[in-house]
Protein backbone atom coordinates (compact mmCIF):
# COMPACT_ATOMS: atom_id res chain seq x y z
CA UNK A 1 27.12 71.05 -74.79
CA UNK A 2 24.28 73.08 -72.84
CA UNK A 3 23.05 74.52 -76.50
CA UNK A 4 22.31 71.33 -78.00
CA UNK A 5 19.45 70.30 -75.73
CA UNK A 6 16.05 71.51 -77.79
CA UNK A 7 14.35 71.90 -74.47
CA UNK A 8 11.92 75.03 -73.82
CA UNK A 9 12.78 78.06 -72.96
CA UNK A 10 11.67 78.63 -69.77
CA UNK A 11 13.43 75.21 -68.33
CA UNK A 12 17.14 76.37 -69.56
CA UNK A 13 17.60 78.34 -66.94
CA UNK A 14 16.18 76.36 -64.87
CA UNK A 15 17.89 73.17 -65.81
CA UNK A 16 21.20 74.66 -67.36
CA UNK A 17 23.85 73.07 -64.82
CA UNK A 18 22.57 69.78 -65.74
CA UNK A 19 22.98 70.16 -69.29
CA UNK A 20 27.00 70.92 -68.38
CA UNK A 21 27.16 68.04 -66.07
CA UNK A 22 29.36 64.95 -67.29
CA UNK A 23 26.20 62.79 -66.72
CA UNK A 24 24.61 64.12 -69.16
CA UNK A 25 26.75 64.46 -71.51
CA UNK A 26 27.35 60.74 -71.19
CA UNK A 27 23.86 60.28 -71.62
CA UNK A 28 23.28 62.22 -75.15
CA UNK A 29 26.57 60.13 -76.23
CA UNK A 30 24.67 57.15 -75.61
CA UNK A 31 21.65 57.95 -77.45
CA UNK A 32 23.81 59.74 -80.16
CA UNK A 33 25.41 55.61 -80.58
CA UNK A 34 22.37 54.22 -80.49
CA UNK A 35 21.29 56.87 -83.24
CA UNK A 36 24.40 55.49 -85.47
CA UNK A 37 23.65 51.83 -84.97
CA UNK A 38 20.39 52.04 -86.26
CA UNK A 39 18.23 51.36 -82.90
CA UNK A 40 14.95 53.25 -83.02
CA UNK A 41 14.06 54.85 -79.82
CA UNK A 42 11.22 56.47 -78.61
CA UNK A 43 9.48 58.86 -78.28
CA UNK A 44 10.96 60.38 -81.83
CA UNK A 45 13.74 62.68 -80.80
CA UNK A 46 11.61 65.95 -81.15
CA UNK A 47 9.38 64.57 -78.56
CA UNK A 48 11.81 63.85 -76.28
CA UNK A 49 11.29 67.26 -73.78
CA UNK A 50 7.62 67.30 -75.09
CA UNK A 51 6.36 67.56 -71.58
CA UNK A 52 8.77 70.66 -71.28
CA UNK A 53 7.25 72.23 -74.27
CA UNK A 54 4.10 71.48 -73.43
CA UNK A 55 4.29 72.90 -69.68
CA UNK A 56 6.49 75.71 -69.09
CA UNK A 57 8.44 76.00 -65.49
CA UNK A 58 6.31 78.95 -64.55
CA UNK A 59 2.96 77.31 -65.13
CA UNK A 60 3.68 74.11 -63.67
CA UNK A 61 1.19 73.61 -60.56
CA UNK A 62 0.47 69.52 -61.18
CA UNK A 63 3.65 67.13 -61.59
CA UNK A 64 2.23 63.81 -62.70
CA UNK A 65 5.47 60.71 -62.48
CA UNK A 66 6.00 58.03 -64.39
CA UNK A 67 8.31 55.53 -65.04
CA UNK A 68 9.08 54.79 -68.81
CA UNK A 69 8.20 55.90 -72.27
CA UNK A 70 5.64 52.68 -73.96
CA UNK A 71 8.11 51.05 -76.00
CA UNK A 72 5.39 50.11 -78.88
CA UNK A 73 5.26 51.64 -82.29
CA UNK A 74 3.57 55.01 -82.49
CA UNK A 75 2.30 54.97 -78.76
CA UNK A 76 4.65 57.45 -76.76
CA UNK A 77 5.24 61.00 -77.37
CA UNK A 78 7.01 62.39 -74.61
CA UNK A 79 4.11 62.35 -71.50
CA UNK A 80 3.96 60.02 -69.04
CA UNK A 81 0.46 57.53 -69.44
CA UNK A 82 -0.27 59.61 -72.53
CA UNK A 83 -0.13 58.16 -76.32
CA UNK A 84 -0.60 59.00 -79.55
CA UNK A 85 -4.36 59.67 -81.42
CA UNK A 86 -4.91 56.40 -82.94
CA UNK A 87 -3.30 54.45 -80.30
CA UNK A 88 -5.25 52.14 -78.35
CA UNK A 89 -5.56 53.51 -74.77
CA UNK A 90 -2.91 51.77 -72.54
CA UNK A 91 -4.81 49.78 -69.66
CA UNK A 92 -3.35 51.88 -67.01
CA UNK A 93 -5.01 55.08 -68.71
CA UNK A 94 -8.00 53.25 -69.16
CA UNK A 95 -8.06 52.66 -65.28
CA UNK A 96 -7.74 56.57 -64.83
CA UNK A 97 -10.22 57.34 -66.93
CA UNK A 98 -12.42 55.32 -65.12
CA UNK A 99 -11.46 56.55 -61.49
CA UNK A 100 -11.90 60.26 -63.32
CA UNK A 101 -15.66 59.53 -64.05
CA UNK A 102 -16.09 58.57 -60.55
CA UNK A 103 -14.21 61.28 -59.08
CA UNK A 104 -15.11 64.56 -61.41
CA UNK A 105 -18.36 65.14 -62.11
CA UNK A 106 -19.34 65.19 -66.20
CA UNK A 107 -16.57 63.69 -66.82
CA UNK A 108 -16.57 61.66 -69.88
CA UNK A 109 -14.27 59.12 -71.35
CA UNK A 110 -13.05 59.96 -74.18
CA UNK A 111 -11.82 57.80 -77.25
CA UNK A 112 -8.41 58.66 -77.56
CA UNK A 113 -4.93 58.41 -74.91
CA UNK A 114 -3.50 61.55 -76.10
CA UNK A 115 -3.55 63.84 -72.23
CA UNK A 116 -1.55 66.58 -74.09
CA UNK A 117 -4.65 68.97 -72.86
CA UNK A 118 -3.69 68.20 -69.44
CA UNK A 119 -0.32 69.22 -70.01
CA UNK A 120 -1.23 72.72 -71.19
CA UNK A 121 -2.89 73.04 -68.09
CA UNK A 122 0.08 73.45 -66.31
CA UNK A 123 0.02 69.04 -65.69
CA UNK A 124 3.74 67.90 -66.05
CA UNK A 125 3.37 64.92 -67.12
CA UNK A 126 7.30 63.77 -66.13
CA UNK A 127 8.40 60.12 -67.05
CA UNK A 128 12.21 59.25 -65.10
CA UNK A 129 13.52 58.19 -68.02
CA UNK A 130 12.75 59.79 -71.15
CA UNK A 131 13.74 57.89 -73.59
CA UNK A 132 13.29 53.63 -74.61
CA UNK A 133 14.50 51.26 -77.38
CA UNK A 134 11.70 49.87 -79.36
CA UNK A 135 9.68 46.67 -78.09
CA UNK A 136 12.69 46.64 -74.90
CA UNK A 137 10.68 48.11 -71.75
CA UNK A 138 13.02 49.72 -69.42
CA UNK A 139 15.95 49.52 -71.82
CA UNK A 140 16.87 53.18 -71.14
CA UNK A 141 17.10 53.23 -66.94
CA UNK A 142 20.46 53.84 -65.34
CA UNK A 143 21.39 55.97 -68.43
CA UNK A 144 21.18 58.83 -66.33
CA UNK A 145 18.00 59.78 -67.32
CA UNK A 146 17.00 59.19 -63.51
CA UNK A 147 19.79 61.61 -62.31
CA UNK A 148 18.10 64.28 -64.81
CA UNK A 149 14.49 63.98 -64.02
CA UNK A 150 15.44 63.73 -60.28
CA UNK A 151 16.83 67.46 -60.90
CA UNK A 152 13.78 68.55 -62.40
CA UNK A 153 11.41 67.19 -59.35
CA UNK A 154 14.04 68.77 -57.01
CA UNK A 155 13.92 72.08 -58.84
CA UNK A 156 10.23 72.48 -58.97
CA UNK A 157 10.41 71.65 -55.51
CA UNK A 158 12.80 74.05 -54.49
CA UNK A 159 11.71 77.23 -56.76
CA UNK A 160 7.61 76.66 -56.41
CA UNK A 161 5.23 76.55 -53.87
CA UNK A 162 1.95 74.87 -53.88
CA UNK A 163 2.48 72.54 -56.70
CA UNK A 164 0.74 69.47 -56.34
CA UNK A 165 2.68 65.94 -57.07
CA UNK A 166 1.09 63.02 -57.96
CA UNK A 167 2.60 59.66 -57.44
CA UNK A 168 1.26 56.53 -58.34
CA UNK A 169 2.82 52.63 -57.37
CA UNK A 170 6.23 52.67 -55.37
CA UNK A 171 8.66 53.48 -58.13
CA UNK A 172 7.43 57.23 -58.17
CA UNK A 173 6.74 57.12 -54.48
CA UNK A 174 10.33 56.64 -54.50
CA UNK A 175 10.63 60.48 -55.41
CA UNK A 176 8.63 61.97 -52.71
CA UNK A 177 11.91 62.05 -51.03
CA UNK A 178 12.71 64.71 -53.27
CA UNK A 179 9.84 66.70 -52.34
CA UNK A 180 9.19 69.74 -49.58
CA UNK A 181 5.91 68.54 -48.40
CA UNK A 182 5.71 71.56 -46.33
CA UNK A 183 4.68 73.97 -48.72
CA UNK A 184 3.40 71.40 -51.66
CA UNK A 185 0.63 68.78 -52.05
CA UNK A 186 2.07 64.99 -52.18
CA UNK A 187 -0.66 62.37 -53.65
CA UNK A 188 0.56 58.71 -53.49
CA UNK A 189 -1.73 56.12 -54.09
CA UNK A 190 -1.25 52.81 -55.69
CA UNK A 191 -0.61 52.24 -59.75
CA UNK A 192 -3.29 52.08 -62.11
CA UNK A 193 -2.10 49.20 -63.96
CA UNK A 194 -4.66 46.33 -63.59
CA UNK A 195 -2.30 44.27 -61.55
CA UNK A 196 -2.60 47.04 -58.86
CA UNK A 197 -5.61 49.61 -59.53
CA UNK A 198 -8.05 47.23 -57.02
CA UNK A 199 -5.07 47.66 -54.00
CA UNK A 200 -5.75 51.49 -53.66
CA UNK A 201 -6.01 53.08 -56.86
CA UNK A 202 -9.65 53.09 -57.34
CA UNK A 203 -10.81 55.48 -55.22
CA UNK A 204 -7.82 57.75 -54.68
CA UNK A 205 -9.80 60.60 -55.45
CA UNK A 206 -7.16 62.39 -56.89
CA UNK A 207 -8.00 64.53 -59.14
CA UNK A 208 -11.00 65.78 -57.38
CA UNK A 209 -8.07 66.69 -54.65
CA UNK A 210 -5.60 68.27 -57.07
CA UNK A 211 -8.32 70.59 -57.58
CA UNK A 212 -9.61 71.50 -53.85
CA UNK A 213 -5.95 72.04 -52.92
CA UNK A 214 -5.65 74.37 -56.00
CA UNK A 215 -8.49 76.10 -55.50
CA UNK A 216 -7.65 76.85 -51.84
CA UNK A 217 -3.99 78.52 -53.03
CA UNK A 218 -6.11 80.56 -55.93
CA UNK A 219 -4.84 78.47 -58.76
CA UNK A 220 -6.37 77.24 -61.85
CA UNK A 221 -7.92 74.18 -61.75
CA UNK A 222 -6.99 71.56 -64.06
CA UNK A 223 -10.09 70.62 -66.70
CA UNK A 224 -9.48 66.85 -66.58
């Protein structure tokens, strides 16, 4: 089973067990039906674990959580908030590009969604379910996507130190159970989506404290 999963190669060791687990294997029979009956799904399978390939285990220092793939045509590629060149900007991205050219200095907005640049960073941008059916938000959850992504928090958590987790809305505040504050930096502020960004988003600050609290553990600093 474990072989089948195109995930990097620096996360199968980390991440092996789960691969054998009968969770998971439930959940690749599930997508492998929904494959057969002709259901499109995103992101396109080879995105999938793009924000594995994009970030390996041992440069992960910034774990970014979101909730879902966007469930539109060409937007989602495998990183939470992120889409596609081409795409027009989602308006929770738009809201944290704007609370970026507050909080960083120079920052400017750019004219795309794609935060793929963040990701090679070391910025693991981690959605909790990794996979949607087209134009059905939330189609995926309780697939056992959850119990999967869940691992991966827990094993950053447990085999890093000084990583800094950012979670925005109560959904991923959800996972700072998950989390050994002690010895990493948990961020929660509210979502950016425009029904919440005014209730504690704007202003958060943090990516301007992502930064000081790498800086002061003699990490790389994220170029938002």
């Amino acid at each position: 089973m474990s072989n089948q999963v195109a995930i990097a190669e620096s996360w199968k060791p980390v991440l092996q067990q789960e691969f054998d687990k009968p969770y998971f294997e439930a959940l690749i029979g599930f997508l492998k039906q929904e494959k057969a009956a002709g259901i499109t799904i995103f992101p396109p399978g080879p995105q999938i674990f793009a924000a594995f390939d994009y970030t390996a285990f041992e440069d992960t220092r910034v774990v970014i959580i979101g909730q879902d793939p966007y469930h539109g045509q060409g937007q989602a590629h495998g990183l939470c908030f992120s889409v596609n060149k081409g795409v027009n900007v989602p308006p929770s991205l738009q809201n944290m590009y704007k609370e970026l050219k507050t909080d960083i200095n120079g920052f400017e907005i750019p004219n795309h969604g794609d935060l793929s640049h963040w990701a090679k960073q070391g910025v693991l941008m981690l959605n909790a379910t990794l996979t949607v059916e087209k134009d059905k938000a939330g189609s995926h959850q309780g697939k056992g996507w959850e119990v999967f992504t869940d691992a991966v928090i827990k094993a950053i958590s447990t085999q890093k130190e000084h990583v800094v987790f950012i979670l925005w809305g109560k959904f991923a505040q959800g996972k700072s159970q998950l989390i050994d504050a002690s010895k990493h930096l948990i961020l929660m502020a509210a979502h950016p989506s425009p029904f919440s960004a005014y209730n504690g988003f704007f202003g958060c600050k943090h990516f301007s404290k992502t930064n000081d609290y790498l800086k002061q553990h003699h990490l790389p600093i994220v170029n938002w």
